[in-house]
PDB file of N, CA and C in Angstrom:
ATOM      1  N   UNK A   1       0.858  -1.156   0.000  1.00  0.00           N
ATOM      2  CA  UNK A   1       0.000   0.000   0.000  1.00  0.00           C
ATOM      3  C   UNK A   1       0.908   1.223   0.000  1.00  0.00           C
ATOM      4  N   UNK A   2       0.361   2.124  -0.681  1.00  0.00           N
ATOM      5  CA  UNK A   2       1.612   3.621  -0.352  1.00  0.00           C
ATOM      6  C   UNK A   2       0.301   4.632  -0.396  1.00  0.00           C
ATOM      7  N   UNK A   3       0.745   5.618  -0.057  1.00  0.00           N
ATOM      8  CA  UNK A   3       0.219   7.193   0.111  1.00  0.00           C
ATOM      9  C   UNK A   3       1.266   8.461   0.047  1.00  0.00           C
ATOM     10  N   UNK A   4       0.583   8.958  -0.688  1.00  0.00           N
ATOM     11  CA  UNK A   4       1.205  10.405  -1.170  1.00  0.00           C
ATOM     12  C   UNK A   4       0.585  11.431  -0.286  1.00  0.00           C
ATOM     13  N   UNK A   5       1.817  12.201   0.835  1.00  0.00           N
ATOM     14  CA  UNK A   5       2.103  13.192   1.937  1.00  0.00           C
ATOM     15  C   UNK A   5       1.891  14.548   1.418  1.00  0.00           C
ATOM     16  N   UNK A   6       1.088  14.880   1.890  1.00  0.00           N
ATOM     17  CA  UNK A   6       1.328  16.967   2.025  1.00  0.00           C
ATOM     18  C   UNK A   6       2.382  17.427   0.483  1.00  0.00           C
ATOM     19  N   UNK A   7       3.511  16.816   1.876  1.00  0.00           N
ATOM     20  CA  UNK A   7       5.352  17.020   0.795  1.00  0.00           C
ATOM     21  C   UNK A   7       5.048  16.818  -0.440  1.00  0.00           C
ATOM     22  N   UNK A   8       4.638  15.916  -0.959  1.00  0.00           N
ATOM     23  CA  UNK A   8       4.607  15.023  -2.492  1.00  0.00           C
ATOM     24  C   UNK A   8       5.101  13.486  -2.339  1.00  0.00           C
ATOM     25  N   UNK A   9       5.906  13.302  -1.218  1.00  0.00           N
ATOM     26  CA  UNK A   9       6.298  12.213  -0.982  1.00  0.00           C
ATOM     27  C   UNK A   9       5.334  11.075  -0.947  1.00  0.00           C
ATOM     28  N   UNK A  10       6.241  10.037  -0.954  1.00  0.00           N
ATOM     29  CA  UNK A  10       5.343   8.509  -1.144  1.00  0.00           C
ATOM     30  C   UNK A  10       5.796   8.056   0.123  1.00  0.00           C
ATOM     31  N   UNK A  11       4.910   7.422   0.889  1.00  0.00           N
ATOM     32  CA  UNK A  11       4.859   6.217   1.930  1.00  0.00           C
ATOM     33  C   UNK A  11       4.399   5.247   1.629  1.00  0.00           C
ATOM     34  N   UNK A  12       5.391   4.296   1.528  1.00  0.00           N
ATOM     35  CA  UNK A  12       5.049   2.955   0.966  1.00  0.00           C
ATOM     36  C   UNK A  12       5.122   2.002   2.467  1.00  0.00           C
ATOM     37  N   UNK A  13       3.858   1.075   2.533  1.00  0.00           N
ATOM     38  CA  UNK A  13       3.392   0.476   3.409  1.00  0.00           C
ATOM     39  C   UNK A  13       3.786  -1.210   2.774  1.00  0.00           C
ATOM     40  N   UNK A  14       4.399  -1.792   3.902  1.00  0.00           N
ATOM     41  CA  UNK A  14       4.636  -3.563   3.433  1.00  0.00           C
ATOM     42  C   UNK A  14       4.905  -4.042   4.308  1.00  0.00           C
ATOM     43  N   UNK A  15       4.134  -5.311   4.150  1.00  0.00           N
ATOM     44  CA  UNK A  15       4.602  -6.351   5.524  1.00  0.00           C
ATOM     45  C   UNK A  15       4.598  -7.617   4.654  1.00  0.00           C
ATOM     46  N   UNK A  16       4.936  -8.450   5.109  1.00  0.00           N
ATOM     47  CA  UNK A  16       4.573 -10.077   5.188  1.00  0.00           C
ATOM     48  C   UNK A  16       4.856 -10.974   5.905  1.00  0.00           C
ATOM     49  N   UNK A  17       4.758 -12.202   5.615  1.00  0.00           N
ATOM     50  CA  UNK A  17       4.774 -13.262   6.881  1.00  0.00           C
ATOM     51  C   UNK A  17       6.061 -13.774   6.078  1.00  0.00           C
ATOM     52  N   UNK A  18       7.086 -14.270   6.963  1.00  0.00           N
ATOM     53  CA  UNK A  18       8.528 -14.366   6.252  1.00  0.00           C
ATOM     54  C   UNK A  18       8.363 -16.009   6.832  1.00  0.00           C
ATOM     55  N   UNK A  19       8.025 -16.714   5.572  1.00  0.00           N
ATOM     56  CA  UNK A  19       8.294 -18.545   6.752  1.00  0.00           C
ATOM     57  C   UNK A  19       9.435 -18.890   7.062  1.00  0.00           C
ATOM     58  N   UNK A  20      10.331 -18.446   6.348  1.00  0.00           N
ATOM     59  CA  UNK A  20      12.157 -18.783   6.885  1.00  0.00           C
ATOM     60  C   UNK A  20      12.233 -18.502   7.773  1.00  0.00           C
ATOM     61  N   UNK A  21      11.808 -17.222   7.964  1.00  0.00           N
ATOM     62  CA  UNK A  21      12.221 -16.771   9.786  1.00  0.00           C
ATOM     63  C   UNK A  21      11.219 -16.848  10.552  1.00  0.00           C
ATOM     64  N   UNK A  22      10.488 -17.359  10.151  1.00  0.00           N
ATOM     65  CA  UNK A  22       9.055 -17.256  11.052  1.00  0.00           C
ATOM     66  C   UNK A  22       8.664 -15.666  11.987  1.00  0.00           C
ATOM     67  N   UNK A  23       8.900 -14.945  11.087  1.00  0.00           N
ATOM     68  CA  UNK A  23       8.250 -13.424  11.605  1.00  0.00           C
ATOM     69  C   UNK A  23       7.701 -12.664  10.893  1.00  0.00           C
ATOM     70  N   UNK A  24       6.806 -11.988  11.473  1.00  0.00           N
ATOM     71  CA  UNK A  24       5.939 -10.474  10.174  1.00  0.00           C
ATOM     72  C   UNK A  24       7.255  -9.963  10.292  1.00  0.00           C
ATOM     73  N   UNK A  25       7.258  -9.475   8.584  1.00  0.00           N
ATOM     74  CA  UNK A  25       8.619  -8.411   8.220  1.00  0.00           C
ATOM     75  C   UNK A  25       7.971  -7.226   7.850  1.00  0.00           C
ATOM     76  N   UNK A  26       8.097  -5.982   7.916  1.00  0.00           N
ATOM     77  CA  UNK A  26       7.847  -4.656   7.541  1.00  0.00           C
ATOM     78  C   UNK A  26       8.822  -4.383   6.681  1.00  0.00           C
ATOM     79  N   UNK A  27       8.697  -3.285   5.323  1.00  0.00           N
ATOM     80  CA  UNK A  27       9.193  -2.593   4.890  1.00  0.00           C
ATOM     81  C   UNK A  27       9.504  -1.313   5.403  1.00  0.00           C
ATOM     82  N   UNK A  28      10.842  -1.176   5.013  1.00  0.00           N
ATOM     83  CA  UNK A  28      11.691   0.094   5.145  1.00  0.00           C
ATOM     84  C   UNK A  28      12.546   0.500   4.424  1.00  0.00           C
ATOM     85  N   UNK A  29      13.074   1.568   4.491  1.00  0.00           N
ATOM     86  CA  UNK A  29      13.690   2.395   3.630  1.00  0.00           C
ATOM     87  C   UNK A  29      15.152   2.487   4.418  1.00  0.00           C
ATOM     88  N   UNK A  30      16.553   1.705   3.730  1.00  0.00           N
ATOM     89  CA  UNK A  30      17.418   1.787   4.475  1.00  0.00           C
ATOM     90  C   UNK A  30      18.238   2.783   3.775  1.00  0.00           C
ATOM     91  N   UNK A  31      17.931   3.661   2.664  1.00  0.00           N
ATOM     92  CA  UNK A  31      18.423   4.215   1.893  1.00  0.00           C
ATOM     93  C   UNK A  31      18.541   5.909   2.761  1.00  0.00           C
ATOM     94  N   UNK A  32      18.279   7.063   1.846  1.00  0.00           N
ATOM     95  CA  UNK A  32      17.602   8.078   1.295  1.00  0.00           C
ATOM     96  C   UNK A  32      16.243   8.447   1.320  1.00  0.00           C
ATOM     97  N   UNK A  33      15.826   9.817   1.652  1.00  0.00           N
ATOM     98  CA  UNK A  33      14.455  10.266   0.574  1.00  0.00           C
ATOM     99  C   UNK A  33      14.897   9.828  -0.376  1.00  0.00           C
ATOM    100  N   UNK A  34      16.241  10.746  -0.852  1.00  0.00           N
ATOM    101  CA  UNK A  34      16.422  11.022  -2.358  1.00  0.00           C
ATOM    102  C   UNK A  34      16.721   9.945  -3.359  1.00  0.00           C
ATOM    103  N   UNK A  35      17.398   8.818  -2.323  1.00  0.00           N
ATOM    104  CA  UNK A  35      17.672   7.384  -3.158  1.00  0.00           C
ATOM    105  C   UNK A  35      17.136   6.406  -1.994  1.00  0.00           C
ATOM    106  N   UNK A  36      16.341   5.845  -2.428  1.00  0.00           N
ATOM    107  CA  UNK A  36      15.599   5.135  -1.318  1.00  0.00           C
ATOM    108  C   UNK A  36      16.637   3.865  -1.534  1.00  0.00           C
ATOM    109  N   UNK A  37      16.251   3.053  -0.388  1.00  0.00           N
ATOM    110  CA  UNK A  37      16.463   1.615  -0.683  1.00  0.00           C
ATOM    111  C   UNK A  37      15.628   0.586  -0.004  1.00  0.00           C
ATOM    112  N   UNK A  38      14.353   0.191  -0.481  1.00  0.00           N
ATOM    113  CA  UNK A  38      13.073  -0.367   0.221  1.00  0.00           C
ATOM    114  C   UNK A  38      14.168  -1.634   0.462  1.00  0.00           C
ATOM    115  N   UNK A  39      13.714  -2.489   2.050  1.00  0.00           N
ATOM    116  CA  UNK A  39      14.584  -3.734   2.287  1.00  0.00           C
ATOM    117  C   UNK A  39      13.036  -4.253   3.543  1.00  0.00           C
ATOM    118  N   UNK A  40      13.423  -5.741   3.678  1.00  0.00           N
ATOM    119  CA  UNK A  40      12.494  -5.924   4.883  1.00  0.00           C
ATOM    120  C   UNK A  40      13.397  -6.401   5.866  1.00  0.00           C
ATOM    121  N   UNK A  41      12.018  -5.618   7.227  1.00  0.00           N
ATOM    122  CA  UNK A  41      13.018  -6.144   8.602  1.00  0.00           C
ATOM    123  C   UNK A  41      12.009  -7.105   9.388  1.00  0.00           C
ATOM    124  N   UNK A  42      12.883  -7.677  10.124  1.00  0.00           N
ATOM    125  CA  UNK A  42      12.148  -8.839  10.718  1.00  0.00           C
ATOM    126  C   UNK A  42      11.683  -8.115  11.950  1.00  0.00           C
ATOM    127  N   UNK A  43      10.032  -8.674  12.479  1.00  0.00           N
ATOM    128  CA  UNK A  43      10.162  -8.282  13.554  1.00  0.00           C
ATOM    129  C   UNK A  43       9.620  -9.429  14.708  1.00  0.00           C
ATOM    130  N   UNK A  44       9.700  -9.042  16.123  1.00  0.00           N
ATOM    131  CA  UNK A  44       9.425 -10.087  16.631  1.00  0.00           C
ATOM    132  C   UNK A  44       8.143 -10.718  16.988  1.00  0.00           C
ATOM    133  N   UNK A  45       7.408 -10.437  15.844  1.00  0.00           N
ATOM    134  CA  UNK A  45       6.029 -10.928  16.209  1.00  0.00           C
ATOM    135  C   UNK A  45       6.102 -12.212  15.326  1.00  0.00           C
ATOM    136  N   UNK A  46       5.601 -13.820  16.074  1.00  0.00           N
ATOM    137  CA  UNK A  46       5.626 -15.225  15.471  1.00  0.00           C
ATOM    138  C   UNK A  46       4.817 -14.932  13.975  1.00  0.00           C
ATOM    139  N   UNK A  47       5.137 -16.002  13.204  1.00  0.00           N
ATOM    140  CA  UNK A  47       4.453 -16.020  11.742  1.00  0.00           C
ATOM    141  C   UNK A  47       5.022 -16.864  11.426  1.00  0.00           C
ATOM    142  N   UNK A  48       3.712 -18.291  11.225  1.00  0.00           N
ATOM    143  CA  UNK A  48       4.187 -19.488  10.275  1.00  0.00           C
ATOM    144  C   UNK A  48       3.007 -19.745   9.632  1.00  0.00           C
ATOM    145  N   UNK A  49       3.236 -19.554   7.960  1.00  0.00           N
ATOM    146  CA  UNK A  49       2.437 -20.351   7.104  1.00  0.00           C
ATOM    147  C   UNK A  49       2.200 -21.276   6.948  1.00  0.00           C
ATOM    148  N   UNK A  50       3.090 -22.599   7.745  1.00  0.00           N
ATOM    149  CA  UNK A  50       2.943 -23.667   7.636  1.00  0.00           C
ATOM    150  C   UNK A  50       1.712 -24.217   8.513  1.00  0.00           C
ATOM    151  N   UNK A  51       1.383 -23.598   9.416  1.00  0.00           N
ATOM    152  CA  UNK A  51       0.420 -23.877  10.280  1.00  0.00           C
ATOM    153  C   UNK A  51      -1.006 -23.230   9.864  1.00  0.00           C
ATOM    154  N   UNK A  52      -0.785 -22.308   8.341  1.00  0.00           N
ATOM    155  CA  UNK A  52      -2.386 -22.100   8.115  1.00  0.00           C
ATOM    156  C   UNK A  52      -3.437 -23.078   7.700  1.00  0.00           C
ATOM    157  N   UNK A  53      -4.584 -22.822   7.549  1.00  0.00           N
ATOM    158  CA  UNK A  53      -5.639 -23.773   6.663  1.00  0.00           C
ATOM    159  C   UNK A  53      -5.146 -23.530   5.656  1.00  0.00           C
ATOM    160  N   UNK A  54      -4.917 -24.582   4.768  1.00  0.00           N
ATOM    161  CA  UNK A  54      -5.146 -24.819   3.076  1.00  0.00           C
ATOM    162  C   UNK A  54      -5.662 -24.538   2.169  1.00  0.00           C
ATOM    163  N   UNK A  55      -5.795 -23.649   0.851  1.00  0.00           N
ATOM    164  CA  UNK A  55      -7.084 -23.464   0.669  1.00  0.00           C
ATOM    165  C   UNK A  55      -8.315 -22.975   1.934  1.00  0.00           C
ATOM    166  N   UNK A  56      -8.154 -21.676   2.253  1.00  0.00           N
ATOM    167  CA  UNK A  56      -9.091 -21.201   2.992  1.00  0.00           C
ATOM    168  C   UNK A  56      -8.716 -19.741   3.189  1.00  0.00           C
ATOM    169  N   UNK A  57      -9.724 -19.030   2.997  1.00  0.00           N
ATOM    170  CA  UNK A  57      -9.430 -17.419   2.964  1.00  0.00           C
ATOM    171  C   UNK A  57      -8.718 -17.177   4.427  1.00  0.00           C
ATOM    172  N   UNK A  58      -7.875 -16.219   4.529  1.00  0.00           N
ATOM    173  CA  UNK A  58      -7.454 -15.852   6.028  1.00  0.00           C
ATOM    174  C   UNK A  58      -7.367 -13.829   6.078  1.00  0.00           C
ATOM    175  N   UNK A  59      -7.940 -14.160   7.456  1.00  0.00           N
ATOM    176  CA  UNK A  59      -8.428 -12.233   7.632  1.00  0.00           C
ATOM    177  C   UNK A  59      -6.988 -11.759   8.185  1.00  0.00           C
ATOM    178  N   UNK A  60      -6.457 -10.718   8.025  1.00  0.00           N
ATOM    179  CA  UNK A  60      -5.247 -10.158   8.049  1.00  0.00           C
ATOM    180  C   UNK A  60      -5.249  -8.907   8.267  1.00  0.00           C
ATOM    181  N   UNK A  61      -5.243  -8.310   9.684  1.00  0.00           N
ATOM    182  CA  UNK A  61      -5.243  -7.021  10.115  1.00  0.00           C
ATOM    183  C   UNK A  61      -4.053  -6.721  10.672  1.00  0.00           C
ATOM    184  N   UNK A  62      -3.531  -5.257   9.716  1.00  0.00           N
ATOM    185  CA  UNK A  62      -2.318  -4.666  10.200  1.00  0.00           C
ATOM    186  C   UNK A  62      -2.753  -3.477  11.168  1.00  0.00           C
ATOM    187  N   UNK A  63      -2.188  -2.919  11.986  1.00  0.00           N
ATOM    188  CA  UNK A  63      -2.166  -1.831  13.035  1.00  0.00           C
ATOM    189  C   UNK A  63      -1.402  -1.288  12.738  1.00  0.00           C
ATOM    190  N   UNK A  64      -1.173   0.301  12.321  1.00  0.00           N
ATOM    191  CA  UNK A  64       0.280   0.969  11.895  1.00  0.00           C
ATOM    192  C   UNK A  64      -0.223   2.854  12.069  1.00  0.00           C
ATOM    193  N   UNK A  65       0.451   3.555  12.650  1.00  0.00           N
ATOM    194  CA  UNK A  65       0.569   4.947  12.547  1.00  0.00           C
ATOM    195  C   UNK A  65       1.591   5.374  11.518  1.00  0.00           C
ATOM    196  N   UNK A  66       1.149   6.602  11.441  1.00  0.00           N
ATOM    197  CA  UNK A  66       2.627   7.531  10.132  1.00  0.00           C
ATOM    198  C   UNK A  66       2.323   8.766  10.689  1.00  0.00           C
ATOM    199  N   UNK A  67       3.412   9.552  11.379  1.00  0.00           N
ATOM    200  CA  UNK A  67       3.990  10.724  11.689  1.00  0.00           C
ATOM    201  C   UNK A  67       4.291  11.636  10.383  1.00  0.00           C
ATOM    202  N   UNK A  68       4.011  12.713  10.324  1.00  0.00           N
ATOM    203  CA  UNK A  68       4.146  14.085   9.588  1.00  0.00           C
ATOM    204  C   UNK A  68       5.199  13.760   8.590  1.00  0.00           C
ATOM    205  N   UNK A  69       6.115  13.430   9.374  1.00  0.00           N
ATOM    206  CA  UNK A  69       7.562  13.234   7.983  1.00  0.00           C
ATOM    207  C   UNK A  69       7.405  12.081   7.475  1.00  0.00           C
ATOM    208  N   UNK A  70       6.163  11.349   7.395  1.00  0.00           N
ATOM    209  CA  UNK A  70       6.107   9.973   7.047  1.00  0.00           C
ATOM    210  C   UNK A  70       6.661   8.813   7.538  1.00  0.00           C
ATOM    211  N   UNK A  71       7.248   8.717   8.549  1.00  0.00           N
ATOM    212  CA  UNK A  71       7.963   7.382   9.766  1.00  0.00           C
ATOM    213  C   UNK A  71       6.877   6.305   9.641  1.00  0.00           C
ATOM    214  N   UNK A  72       6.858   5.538   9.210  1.00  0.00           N
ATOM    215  CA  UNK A  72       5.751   4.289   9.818  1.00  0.00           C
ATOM    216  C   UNK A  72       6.344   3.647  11.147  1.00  0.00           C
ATOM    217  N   UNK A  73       5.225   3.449  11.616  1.00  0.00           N
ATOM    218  CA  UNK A  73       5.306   2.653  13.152  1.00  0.00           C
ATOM    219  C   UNK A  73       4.379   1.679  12.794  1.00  0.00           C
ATOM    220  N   UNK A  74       4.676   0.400  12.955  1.00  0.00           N
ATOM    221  CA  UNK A  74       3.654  -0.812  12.871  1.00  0.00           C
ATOM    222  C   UNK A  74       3.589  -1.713  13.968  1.00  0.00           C
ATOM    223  N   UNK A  75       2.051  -1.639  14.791  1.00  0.00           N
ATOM    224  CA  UNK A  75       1.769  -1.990  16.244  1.00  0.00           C
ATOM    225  C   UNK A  75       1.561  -3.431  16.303  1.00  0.00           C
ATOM    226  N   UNK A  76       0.376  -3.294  15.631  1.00  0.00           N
ATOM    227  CA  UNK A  76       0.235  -4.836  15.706  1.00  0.00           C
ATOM    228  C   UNK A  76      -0.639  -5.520  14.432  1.00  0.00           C
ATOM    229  N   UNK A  77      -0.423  -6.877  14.142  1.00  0.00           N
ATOM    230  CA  UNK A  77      -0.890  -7.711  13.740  1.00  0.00           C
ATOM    231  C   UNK A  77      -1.974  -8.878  13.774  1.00  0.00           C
ATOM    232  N   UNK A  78      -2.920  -9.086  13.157  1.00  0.00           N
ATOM    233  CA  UNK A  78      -3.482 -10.463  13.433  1.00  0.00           C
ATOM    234  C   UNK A  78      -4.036 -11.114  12.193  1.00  0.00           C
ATOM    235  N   UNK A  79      -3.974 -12.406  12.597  1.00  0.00           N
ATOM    236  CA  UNK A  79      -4.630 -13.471  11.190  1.00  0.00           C
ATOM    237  C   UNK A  79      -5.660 -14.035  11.868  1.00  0.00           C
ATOM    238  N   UNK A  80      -6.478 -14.215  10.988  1.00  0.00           N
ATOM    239  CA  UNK A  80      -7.575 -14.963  11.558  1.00  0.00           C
ATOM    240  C   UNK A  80      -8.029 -14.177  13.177  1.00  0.00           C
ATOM    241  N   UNK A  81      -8.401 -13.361  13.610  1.00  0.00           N
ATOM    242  CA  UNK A  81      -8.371 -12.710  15.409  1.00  0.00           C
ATOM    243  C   UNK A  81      -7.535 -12.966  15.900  1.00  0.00           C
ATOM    244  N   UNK A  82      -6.197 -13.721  15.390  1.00  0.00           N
ATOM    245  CA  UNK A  82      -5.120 -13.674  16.569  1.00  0.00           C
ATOM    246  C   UNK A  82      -4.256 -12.954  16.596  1.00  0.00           C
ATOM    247  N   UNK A  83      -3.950 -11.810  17.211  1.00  0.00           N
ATOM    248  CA  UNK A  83      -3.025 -10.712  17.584  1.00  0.00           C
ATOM    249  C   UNK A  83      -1.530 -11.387  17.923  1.00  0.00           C
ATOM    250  N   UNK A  84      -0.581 -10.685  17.105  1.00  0.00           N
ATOM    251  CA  UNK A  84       0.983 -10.981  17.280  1.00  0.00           C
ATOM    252  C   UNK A  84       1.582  -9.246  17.445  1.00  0.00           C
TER     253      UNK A  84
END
């Protein structure tokens, strides 16, 4: 997901469930404004795909604020109602 700031700037929003490491990863910018470099970081909330249903839709709520200069902060997570 991204959104365009006041500035003109882009905030680009990303997560996923990383099964190697078994954690939600967020996107970030380890770069620049001016030269970005989008990378993901692990964080310590659990995440294994291996343990989903098969074939079966799953509900996926992110929790996240963005501050004026565009900072994302991402609170919390859940699949299916379960909060990580």
């Amino acid at each position: 997901m991204n959104q365009v700031i006041p500035d003109g700037d882009t905030v680009i929003y990303g997560f996923q469930c990383d099964g190697n490491q078994g954690t939600w990863d967020f996107s970030g910018n380890s770069g620049q404004l001016d030269a970005s470099k989008i990378v993901w970081f692990h964080s310590q909330a659990p995440c294994n795909p291996s343990q989903w249903t098969t074939n079966a839709w799953h509900h996926v709520q992110i929790a996240y604020s963005r501050d004026g200069s565009g900072n994302v902060t991402y609170d919390a997570v859940w699949l299916d109602g379960a909060e990580s």
